[in-house]
Protein backbone atom coordinates (compact mmCIF):
# COMPACT_ATOMS: atom_id res chain seq x y z
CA UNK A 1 4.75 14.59 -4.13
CA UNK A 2 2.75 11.47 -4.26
CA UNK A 3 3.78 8.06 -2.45
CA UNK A 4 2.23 5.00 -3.80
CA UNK A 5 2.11 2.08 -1.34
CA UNK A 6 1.59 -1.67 -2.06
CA UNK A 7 0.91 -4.44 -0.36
CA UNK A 8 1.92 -7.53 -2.60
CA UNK A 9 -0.04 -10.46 -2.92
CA UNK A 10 -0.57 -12.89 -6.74
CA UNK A 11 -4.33 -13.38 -5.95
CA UNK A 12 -5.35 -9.15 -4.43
CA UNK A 13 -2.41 -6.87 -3.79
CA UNK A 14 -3.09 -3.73 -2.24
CA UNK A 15 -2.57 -0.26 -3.61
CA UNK A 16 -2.43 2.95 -1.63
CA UNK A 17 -2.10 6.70 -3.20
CA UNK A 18 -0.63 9.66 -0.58
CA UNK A 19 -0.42 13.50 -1.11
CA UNK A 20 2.90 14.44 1.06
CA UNK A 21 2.42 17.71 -0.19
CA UNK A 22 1.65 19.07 2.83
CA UNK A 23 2.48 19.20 6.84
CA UNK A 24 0.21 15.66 6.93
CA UNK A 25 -0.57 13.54 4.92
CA UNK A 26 -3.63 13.30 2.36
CA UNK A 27 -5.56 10.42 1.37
CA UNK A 28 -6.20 10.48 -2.93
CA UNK A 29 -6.86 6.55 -3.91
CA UNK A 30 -6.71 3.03 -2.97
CA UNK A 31 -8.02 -0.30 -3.85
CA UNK A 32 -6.80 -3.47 -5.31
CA UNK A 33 -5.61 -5.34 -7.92
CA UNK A 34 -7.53 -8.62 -8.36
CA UNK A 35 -6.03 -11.13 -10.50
CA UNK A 36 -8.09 -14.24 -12.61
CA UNK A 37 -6.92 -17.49 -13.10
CA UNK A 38 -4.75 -20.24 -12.06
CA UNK A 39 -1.70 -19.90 -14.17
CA UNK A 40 0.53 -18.14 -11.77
CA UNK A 41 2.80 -16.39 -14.68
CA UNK A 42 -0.68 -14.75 -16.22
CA UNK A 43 -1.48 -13.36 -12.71
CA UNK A 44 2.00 -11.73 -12.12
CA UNK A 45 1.22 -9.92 -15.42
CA UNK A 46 -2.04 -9.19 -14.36
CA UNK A 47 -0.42 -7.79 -11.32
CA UNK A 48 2.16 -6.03 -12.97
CA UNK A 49 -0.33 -4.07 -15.77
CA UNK A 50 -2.67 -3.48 -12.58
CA UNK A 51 0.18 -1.76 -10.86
CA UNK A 52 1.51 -0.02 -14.25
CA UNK A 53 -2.13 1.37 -14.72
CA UNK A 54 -2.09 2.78 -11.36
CA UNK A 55 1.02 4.90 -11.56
CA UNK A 56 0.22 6.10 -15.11
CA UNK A 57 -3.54 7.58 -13.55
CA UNK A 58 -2.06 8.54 -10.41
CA UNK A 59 1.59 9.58 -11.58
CA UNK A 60 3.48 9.08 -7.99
CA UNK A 61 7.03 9.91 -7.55
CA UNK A 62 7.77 7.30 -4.73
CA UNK A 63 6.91 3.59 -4.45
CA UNK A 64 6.61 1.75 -1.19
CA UNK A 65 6.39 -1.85 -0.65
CA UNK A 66 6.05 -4.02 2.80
CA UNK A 67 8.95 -6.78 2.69
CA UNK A 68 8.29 -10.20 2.27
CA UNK A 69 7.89 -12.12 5.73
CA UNK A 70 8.14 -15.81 7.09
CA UNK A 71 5.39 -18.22 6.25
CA UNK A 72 4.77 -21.22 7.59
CA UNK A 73 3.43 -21.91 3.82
CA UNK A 74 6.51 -22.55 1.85
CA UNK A 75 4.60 -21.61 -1.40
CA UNK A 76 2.56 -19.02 -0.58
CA UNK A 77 6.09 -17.56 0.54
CA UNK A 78 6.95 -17.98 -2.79
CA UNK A 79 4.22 -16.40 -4.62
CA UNK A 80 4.24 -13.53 -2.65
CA UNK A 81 8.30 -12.81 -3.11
CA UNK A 82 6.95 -13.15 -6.74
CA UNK A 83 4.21 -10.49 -6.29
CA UNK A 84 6.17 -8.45 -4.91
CA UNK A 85 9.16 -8.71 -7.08
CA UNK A 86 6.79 -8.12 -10.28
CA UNK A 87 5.39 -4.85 -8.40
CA UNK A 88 9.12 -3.43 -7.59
CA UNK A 89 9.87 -4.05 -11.32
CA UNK A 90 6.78 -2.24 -12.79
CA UNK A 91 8.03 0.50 -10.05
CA UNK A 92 11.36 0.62 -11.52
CA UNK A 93 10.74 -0.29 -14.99
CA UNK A 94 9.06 3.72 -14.40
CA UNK A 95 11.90 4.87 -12.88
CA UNK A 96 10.80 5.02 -9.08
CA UNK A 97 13.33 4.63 -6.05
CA UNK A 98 11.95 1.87 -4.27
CA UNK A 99 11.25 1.70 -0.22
CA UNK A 100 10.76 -1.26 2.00
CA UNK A 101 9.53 -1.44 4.90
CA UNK A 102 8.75 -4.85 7.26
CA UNK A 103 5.38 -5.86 8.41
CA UNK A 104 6.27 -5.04 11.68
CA UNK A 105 7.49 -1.68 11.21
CA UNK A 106 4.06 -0.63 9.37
CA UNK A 107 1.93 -2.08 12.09
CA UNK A 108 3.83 0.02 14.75
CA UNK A 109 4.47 3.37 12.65
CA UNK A 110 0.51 3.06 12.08
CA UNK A 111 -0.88 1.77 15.12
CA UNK A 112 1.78 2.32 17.95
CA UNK A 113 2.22 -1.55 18.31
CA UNK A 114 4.14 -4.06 15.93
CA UNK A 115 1.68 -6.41 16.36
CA UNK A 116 -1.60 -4.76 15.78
CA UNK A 117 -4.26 -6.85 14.04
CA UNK A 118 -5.74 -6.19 9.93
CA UNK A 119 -8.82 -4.55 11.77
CA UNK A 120 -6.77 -2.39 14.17
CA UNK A 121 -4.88 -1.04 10.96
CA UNK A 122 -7.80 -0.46 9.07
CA UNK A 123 -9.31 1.72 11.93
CA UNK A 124 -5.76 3.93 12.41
CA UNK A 125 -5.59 4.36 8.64
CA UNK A 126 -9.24 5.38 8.41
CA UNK A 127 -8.51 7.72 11.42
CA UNK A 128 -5.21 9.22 10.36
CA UNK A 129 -6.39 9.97 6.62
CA UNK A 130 -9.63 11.22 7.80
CA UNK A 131 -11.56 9.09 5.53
CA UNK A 132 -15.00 8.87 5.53
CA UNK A 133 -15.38 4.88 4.93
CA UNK A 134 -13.03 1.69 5.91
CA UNK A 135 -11.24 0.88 2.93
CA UNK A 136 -10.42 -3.04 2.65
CA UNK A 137 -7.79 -4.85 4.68
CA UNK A 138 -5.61 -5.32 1.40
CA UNK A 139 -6.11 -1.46 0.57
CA UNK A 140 -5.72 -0.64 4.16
CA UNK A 141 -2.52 -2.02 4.71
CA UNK A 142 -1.22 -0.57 1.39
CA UNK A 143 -2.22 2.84 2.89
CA UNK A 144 -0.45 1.74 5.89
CA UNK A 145 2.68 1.15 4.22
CA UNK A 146 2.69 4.51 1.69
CA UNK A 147 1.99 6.61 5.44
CA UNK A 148 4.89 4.53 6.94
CA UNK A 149 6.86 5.86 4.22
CA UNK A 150 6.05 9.40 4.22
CA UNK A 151 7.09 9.09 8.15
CA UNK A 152 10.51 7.98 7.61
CA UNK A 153 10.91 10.61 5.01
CA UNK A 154 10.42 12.93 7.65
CA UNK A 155 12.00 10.95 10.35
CA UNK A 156 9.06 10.21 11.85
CA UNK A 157 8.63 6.76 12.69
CA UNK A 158 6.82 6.07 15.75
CA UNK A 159 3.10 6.64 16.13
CA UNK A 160 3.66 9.57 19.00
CA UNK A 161 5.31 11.62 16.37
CA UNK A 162 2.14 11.96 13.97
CA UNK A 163 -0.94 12.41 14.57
CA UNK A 164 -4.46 12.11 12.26
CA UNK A 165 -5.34 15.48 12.13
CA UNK A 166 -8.64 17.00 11.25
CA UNK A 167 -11.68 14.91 9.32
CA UNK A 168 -11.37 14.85 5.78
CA UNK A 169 -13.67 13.10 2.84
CA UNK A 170 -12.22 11.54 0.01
CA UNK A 171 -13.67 14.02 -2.52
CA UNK A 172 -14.95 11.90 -5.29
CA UNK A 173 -12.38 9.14 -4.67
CA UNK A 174 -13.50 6.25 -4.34
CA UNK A 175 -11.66 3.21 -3.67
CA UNK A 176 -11.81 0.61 -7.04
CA UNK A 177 -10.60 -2.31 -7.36
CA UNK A 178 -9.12 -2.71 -10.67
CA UNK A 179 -9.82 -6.08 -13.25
CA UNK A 180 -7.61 -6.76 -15.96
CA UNK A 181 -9.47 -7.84 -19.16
């Protein structure tokens, strides 16, 4: 079973690809969507293809997507709750149950603390998954969020109840970041 994680955003959103297969988790891809322009419909799209592309190379059977929290920027607020809407209907628009998780939540199922910084979650997901490299913050956090998942479908929220594991490479995957044309 794969869990694909995504952290929403209408300039880079994250993505994040997890084998639960097995006892723990393993990593298989993850890198980000970077949109072009200034027209914010033609980004959504952009978004939206990116995303689509993603689950038709990767074929996951579970989305995940952090939920959409406060700003103090009343439109970037916006434009993320429209990120992230156009990524949960490319996920069910290919018929994917959909799980949400808060910012908060992620931060502690990942790091132990709710309010761990982008640096401390790129070091636990680079630890947990074994990988060989720090993938970017936007990458990163999508990981955070798909591992976040595959905890609660075990029951396994908080960070004492998983640990990394042994050290594995990523095996020819590398993380891309993917440009719509």
């Amino acid at each position: 079973m794969l869990i694909l994680g995504i952290d929403p955003g209408s300039r880079i959103t994250g993505y994040g690809v997890l084998d639960v297969t097995a006892s723990t988790p393993r990593y298989v891809a993850s890198g980000c969507i970077r949109t072009r322009g200034d027209d914010l419909a033609q980004r959504l799209a952009q978004v939206y293809a990116g995303i689509s592309e993603v689950i038709g190379r990767h074929g996951p059977g579970e989305f995940a997507i952090e939920q959409v929290f406060m700003s103090k920027n009343a439109d970037s607020a916006l434009k993320l709750g429209q990120a992230r809407g156009t990524a949960i209907v490319c996920a069910a628009n290919h018929g994917l149950p959909v799980s949400e998780y808060g910012p908060r939540q992620i931060k502690q199922a990942v790091t132990g603390g709710g309010a761990a910084d982008k640096a401390q979650v790129q070091h636990m997901v680079t630890a947990i998954l074994g990988l060989s490299g720090t993938p970017q913050a936007d990458a990163a956090d999508a990981l955070a969020i798909a591992l976040t998942h595959a905890h609660a479908r075990r029951g396994l929220i908080t960070r004492g109840s998983f640990g990394g594991g042994g050290k594995r490479s990523r095996k020819g995957n590398a993380w891309r970041d993917y440009r719509p044309s």
